[in-house]
PDB file of N, CA and C in Angstrom:
ATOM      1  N   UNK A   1    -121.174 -65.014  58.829  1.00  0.00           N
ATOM      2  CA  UNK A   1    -121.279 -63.957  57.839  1.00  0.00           C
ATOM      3  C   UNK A   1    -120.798 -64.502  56.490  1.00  0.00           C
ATOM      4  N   UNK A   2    -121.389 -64.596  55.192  1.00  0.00           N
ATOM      5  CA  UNK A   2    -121.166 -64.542  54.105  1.00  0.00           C
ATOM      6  C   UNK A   2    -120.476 -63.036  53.121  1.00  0.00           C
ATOM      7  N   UNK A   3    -120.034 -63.824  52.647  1.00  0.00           N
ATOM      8  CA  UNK A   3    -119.013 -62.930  51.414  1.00  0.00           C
ATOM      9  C   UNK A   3    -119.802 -63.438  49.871  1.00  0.00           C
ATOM     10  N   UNK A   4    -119.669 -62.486  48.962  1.00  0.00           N
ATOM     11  CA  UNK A   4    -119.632 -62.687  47.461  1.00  0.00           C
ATOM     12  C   UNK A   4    -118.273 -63.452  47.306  1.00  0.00           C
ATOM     13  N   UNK A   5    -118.146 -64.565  46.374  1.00  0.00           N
ATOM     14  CA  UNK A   5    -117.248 -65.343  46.095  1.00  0.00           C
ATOM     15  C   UNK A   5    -117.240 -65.364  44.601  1.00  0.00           C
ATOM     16  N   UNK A   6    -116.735 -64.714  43.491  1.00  0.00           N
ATOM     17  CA  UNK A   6    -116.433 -64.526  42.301  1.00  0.00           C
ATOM     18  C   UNK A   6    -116.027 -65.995  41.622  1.00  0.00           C
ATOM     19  N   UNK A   7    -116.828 -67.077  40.547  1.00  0.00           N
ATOM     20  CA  UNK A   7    -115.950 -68.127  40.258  1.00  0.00           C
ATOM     21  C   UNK A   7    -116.350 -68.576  38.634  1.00  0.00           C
ATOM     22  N   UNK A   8    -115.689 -68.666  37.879  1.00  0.00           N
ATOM     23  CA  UNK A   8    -115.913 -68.537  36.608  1.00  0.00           C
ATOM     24  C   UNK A   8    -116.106 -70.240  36.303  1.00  0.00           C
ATOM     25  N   UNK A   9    -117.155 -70.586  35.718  1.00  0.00           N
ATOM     26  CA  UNK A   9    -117.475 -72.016  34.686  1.00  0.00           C
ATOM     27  C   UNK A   9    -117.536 -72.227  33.404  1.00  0.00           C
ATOM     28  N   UNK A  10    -117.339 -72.814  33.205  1.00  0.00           N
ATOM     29  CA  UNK A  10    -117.372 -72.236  31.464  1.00  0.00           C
ATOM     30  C   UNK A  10    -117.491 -70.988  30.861  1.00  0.00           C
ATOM     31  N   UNK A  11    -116.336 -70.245  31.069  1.00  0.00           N
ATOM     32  CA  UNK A  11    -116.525 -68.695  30.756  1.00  0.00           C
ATOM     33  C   UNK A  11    -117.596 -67.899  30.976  1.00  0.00           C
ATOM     34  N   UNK A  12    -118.532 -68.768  31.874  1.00  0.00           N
ATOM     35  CA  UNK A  12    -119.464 -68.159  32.793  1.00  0.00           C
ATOM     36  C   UNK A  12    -118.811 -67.616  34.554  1.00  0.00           C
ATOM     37  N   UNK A  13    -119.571 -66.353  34.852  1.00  0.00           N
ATOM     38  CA  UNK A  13    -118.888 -66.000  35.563  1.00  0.00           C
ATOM     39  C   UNK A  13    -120.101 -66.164  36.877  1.00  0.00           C
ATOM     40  N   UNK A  14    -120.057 -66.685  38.297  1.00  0.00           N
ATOM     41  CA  UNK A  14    -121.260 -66.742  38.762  1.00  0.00           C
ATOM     42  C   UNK A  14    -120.518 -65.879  40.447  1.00  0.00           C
ATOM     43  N   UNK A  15    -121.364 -65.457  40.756  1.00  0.00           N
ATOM     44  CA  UNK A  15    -120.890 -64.839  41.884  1.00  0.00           C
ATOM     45  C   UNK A  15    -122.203 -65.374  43.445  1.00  0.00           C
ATOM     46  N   UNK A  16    -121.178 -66.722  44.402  1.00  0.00           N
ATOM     47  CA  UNK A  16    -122.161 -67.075  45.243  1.00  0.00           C
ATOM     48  C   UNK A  16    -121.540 -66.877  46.254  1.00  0.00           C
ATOM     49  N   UNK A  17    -122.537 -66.728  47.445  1.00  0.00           N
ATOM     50  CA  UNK A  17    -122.351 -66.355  48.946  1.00  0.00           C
ATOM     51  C   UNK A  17    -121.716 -67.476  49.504  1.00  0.00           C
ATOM     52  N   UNK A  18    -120.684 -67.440  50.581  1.00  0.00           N
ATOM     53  CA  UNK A  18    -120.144 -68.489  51.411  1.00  0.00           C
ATOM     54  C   UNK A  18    -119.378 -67.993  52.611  1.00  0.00           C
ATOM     55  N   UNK A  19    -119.678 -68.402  53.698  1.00  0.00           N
ATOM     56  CA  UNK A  19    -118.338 -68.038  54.850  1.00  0.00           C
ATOM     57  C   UNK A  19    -117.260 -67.681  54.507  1.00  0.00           C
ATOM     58  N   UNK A  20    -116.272 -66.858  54.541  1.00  0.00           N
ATOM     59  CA  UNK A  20    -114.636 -66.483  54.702  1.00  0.00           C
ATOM     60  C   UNK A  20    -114.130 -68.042  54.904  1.00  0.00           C
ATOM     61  N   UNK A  21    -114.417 -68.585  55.776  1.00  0.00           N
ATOM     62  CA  UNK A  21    -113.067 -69.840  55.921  1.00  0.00           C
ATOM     63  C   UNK A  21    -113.426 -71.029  54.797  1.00  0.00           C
ATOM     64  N   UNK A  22    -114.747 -70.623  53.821  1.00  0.00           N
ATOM     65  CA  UNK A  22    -115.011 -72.122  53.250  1.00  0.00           C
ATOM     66  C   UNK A  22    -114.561 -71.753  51.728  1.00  0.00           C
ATOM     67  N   UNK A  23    -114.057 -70.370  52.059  1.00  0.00           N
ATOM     68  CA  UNK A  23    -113.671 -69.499  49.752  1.00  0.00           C
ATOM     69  C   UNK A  23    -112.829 -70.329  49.139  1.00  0.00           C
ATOM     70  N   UNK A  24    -111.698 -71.024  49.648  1.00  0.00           N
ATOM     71  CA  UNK A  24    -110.723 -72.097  49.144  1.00  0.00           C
ATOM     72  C   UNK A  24    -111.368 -73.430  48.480  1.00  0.00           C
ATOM     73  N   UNK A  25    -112.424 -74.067  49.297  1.00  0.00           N
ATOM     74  CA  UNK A  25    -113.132 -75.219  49.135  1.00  0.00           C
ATOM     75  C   UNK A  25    -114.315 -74.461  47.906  1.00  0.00           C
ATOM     76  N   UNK A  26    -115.084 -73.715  48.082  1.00  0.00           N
ATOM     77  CA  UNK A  26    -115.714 -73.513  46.825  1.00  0.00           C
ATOM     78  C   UNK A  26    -115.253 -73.174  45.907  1.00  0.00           C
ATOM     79  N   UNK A  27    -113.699 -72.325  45.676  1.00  0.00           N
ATOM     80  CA  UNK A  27    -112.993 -71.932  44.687  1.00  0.00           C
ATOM     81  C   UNK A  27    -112.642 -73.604  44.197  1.00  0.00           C
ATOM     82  N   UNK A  28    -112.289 -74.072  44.819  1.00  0.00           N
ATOM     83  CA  UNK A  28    -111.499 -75.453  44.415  1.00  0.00           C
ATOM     84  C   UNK A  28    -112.534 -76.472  43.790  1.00  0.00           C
ATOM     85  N   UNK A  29    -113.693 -76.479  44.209  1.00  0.00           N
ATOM     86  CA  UNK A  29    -115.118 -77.292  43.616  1.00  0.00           C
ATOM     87  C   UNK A  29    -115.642 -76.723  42.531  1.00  0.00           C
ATOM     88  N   UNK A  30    -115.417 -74.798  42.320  1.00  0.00           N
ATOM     89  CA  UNK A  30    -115.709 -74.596  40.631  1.00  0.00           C
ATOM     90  C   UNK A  30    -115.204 -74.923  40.211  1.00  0.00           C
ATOM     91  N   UNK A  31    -113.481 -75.035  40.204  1.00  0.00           N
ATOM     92  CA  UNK A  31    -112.377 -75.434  39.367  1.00  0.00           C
ATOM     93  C   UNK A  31    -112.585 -77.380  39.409  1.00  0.00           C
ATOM     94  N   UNK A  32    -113.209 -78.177  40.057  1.00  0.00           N
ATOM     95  CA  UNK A  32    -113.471 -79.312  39.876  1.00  0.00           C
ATOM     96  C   UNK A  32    -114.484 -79.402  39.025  1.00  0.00           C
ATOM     97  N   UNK A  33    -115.411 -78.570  38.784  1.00  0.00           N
ATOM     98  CA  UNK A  33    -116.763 -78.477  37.674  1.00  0.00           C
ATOM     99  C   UNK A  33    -116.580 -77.598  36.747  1.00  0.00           C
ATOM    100  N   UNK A  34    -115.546 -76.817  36.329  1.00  0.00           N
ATOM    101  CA  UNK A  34    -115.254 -76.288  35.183  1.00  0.00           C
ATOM    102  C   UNK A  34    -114.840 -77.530  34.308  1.00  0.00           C
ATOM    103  N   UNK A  35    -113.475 -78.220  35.243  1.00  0.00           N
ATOM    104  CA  UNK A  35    -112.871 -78.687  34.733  1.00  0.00           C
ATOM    105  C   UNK A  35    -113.532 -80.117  33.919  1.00  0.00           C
ATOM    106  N   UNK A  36    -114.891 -80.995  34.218  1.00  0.00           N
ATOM    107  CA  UNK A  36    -115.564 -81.674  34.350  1.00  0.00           C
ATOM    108  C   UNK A  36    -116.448 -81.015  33.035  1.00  0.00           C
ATOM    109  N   UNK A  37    -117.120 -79.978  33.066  1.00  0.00           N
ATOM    110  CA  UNK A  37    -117.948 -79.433  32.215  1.00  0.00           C
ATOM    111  C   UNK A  37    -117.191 -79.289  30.842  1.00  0.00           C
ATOM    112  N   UNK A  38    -116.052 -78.936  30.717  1.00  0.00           N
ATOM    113  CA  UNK A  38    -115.067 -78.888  29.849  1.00  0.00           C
ATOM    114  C   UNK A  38    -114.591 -80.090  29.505  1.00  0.00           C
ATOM    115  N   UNK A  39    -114.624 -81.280  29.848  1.00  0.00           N
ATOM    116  CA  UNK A  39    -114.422 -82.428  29.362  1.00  0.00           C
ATOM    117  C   UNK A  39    -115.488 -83.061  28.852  1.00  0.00           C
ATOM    118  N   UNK A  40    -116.855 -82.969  29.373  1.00  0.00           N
ATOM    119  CA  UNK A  40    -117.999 -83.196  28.608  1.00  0.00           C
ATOM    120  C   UNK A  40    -117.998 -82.038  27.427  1.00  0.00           C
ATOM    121  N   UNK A  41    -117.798 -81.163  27.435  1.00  0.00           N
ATOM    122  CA  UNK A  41    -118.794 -80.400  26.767  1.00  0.00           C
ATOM    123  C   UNK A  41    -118.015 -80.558  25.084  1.00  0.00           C
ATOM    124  N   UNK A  42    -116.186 -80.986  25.391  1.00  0.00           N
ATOM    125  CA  UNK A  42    -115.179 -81.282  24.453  1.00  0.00           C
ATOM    126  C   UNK A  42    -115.004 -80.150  23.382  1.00  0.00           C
ATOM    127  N   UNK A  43    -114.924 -80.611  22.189  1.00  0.00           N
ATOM    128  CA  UNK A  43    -114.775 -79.484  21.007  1.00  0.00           C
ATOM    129  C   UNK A  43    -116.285 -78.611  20.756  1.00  0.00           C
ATOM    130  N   UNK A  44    -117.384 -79.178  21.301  1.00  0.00           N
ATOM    131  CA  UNK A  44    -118.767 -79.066  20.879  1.00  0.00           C
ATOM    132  C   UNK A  44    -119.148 -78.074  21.421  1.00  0.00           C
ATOM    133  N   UNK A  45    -118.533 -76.580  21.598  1.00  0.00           N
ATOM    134  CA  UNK A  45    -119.053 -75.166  21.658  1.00  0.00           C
ATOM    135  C   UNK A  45    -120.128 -74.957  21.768  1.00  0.00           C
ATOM    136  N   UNK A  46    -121.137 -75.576  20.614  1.00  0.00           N
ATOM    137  CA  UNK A  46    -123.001 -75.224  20.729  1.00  0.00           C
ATOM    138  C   UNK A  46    -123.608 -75.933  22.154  1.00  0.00           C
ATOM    139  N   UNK A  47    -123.268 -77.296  22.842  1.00  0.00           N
ATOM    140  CA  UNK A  47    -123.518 -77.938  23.555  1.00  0.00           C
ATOM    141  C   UNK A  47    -124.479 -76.473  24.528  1.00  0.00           C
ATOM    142  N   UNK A  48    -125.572 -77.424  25.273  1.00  0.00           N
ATOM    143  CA  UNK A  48    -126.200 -76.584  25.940  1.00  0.00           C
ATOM    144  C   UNK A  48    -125.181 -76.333  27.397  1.00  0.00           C
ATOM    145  N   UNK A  49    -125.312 -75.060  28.105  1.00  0.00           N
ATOM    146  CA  UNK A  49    -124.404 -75.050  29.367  1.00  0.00           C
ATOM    147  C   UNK A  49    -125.460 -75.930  30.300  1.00  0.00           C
ATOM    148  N   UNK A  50    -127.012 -75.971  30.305  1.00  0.00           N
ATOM    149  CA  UNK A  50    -127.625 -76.451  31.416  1.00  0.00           C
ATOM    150  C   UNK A  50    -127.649 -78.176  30.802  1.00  0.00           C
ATOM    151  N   UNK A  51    -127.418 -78.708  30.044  1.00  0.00           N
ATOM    152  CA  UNK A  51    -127.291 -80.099  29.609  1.00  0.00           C
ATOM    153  C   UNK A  51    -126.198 -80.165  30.032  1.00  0.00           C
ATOM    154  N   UNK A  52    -125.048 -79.302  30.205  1.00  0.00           N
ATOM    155  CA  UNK A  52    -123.622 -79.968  29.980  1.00  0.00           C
ATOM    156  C   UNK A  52    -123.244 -80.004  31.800  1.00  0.00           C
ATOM    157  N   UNK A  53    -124.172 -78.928  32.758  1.00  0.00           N
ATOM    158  CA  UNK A  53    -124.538 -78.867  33.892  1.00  0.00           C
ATOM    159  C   UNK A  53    -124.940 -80.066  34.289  1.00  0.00           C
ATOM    160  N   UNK A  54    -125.844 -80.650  33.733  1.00  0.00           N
ATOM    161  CA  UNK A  54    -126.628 -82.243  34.607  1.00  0.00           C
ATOM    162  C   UNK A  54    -125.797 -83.064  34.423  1.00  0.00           C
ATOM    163  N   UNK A  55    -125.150 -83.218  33.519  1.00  0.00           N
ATOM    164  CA  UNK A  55    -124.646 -84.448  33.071  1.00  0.00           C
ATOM    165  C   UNK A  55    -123.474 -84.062  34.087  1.00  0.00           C
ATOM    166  N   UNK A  56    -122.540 -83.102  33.865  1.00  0.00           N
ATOM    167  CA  UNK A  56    -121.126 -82.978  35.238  1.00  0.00           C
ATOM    168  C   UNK A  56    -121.757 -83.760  36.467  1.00  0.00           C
ATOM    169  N   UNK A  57    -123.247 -82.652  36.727  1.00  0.00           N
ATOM    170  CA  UNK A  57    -123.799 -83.113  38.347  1.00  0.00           C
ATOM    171  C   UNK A  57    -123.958 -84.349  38.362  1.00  0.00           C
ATOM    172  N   UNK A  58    -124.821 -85.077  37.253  1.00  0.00           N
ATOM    173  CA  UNK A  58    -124.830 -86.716  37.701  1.00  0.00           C
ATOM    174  C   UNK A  58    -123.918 -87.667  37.698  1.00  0.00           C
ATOM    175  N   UNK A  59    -122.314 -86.930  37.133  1.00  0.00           N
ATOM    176  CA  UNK A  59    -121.231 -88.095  37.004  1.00  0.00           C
ATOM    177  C   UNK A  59    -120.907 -87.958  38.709  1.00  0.00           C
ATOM    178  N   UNK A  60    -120.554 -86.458  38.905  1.00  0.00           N
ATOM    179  CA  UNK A  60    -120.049 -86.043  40.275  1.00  0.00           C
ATOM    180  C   UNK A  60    -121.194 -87.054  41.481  1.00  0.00           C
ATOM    181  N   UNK A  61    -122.381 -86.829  41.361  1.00  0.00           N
ATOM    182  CA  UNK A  61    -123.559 -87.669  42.248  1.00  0.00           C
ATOM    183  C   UNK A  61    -122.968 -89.162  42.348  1.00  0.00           C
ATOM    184  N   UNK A  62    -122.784 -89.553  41.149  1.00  0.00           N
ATOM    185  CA  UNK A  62    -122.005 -91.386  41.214  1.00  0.00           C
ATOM    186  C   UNK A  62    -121.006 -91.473  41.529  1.00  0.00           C
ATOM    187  N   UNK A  63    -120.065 -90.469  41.403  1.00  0.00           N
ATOM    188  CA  UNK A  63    -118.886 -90.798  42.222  1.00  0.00           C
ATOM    189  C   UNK A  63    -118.372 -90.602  43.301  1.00  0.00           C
ATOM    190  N   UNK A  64    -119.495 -89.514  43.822  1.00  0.00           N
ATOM    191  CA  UNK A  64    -119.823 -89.312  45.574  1.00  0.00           C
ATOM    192  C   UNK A  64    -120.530 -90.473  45.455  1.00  0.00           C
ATOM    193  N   UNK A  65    -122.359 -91.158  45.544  1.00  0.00           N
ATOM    194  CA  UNK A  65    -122.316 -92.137  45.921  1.00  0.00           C
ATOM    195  C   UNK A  65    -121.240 -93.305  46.277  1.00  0.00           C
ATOM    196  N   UNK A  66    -120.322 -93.565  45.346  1.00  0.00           N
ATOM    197  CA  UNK A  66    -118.795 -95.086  44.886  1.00  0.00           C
ATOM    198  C   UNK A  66    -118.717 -94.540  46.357  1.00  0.00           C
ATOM    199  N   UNK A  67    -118.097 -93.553  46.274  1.00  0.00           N
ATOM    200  CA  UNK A  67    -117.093 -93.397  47.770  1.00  0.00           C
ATOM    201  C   UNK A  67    -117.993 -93.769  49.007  1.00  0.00           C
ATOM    202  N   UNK A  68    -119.094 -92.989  48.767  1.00  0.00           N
ATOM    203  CA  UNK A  68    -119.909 -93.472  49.944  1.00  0.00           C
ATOM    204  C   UNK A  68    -119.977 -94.857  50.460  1.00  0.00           C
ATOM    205  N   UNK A  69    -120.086 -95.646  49.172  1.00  0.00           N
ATOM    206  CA  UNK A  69    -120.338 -97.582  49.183  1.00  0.00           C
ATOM    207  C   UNK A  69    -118.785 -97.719  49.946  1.00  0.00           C
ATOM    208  N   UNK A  70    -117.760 -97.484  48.985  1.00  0.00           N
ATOM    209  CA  UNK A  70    -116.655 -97.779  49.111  1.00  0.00           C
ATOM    210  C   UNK A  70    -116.572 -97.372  51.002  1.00  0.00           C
ATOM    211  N   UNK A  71    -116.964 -96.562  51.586  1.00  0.00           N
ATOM    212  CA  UNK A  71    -116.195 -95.764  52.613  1.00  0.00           C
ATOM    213  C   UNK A  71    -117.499 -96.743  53.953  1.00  0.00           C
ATOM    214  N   UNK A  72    -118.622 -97.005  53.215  1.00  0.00           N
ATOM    215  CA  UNK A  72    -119.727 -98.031  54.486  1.00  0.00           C
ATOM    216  C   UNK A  72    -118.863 -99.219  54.396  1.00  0.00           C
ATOM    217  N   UNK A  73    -118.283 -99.653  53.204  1.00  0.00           N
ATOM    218  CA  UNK A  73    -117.907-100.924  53.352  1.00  0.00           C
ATOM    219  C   UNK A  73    -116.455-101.434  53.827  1.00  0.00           C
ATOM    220  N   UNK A  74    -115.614-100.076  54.148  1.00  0.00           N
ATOM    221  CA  UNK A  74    -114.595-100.183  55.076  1.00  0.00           C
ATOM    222  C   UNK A  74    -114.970 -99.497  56.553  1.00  0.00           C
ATOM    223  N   UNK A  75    -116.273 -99.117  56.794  1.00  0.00           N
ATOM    224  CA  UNK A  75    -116.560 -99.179  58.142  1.00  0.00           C
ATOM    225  C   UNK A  75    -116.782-100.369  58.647  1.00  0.00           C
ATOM    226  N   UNK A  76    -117.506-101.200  57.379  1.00  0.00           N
ATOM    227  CA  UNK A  76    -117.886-102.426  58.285  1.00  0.00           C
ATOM    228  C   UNK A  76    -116.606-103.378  58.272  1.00  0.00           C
ATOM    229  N   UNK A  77    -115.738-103.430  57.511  1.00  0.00           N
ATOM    230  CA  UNK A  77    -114.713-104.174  58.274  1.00  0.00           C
ATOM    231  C   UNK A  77    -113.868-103.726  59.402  1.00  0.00           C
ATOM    232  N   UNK A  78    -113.835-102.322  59.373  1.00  0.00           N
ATOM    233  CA  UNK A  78    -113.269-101.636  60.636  1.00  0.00           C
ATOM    234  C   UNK A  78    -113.880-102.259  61.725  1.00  0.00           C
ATOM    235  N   UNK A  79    -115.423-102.215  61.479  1.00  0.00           N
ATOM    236  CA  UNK A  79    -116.028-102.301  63.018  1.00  0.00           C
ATOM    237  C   UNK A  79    -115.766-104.295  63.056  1.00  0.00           C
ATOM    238  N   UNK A  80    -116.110-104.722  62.514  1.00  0.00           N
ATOM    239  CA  UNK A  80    -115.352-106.197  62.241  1.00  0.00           C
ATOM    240  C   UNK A  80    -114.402-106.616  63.146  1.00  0.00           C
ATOM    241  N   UNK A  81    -113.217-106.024  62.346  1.00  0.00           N
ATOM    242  CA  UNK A  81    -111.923-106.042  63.246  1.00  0.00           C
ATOM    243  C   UNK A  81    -111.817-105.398  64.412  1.00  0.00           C
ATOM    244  N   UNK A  82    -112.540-104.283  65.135  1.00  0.00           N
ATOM    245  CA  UNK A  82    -112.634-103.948  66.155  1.00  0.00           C
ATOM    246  C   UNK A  82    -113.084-105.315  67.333  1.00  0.00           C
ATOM    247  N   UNK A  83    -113.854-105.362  66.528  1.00  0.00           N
ATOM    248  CA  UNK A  83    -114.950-106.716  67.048  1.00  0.00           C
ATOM    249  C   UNK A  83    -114.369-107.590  67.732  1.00  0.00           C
ATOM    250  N   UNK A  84    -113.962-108.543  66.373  1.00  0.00           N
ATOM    251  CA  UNK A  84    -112.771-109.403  66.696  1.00  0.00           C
ATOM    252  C   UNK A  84    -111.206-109.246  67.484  1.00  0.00           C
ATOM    253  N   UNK A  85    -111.126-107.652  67.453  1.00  0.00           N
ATOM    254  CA  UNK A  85    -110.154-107.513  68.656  1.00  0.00           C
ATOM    255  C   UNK A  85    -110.076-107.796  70.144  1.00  0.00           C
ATOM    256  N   UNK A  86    -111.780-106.943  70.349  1.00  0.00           N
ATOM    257  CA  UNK A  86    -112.148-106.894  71.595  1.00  0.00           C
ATOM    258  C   UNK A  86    -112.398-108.351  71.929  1.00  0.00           C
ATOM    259  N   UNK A  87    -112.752-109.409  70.934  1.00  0.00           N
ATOM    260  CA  UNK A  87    -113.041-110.964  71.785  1.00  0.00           C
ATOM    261  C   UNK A  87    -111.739-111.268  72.105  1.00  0.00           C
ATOM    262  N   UNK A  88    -110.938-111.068  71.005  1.00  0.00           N
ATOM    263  CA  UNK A  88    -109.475-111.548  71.858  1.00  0.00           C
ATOM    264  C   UNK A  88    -108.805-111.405  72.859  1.00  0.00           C
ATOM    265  N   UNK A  89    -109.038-109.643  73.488  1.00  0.00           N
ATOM    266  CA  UNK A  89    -108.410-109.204  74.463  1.00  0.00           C
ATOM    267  C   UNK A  89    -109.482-109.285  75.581  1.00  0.00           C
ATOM    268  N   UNK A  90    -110.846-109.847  75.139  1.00  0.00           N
ATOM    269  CA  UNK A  90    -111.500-110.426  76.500  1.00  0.00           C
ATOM    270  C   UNK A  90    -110.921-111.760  76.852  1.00  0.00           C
ATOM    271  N   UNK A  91    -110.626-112.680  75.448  1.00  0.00           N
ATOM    272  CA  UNK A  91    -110.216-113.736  75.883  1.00  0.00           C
ATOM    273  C   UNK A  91    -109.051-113.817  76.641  1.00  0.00           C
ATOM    274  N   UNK A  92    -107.882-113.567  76.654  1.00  0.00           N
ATOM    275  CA  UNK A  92    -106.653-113.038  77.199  1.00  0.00           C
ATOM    276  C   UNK A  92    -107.175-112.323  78.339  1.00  0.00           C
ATOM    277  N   UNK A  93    -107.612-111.671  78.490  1.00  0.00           N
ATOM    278  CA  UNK A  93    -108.183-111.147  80.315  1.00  0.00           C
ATOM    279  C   UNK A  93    -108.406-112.158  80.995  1.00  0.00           C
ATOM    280  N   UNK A  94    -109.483-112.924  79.996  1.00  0.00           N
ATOM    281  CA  UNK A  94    -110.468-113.761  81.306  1.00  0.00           C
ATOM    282  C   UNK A  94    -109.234-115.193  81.640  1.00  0.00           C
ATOM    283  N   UNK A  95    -108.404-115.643  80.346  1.00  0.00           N
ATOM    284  CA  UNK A  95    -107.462-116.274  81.036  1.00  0.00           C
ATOM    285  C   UNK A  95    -105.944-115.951  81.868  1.00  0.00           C
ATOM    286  N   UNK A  96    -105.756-114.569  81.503  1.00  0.00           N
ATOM    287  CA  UNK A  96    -104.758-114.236  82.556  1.00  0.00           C
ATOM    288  C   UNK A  96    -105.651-113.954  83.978  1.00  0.00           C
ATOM    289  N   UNK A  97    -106.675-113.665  84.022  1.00  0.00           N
ATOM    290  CA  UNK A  97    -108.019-113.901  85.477  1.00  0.00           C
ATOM    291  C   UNK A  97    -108.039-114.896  85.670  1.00  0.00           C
ATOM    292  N   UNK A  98    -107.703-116.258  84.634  1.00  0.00           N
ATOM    293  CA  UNK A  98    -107.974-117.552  85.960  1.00  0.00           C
ATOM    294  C   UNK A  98    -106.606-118.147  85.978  1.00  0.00           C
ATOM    295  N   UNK A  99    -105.934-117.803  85.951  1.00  0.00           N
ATOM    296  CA  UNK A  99    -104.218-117.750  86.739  1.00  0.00           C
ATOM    297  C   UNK A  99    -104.359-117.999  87.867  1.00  0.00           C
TER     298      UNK A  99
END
């Protein structure tokens, strides 16, 4: 079941639907894109709200992608070192097995 969720952006006020347990996380993501829109948009009042919209969305898009890179490229050393664990503790088996 969805609720109306009240959340203001640039002294815009938008009212969107979301589950009861997720109102914290979307309250907390307008207040991450107010806060974002308001740093682009700076002293420049006339700025368009739907220009000052893309530009937030495409910084936010690159810095979800980073993490994404950042977060494949500590899977692959995770799985790496997993890797290299498991040869060791085969190796150590197979010679405590020929004991």
């Amino acid at each position: 079941m969805t609720e109306g969720v009240s959340v203001r952006i640039l002294d815009r006020e938008f009212t969107i639907g979301c589950p009861p347990e997720e109102r914290d996380v979307l309250q907390a993501a307008a207040q991450l894109l107010d806060a974002r829109m308001r740093g682009i948009r700076g002293d420049n009042r006339m700025a368009a709200f739907d220009r000052v919209a893309v530009i937030a969305a495409l910084n936010l898009a690159a810095e979800v992608n980073s993490f994404r890179r950042e977060l494949d490229g500590r899977d692959g050393d995770l799985q790496r070192g997993i890797a290299d664990l498991n040869r060791k503790v085969e190796a150590l088996l197979g010679a405590h097995a020929a004991r």
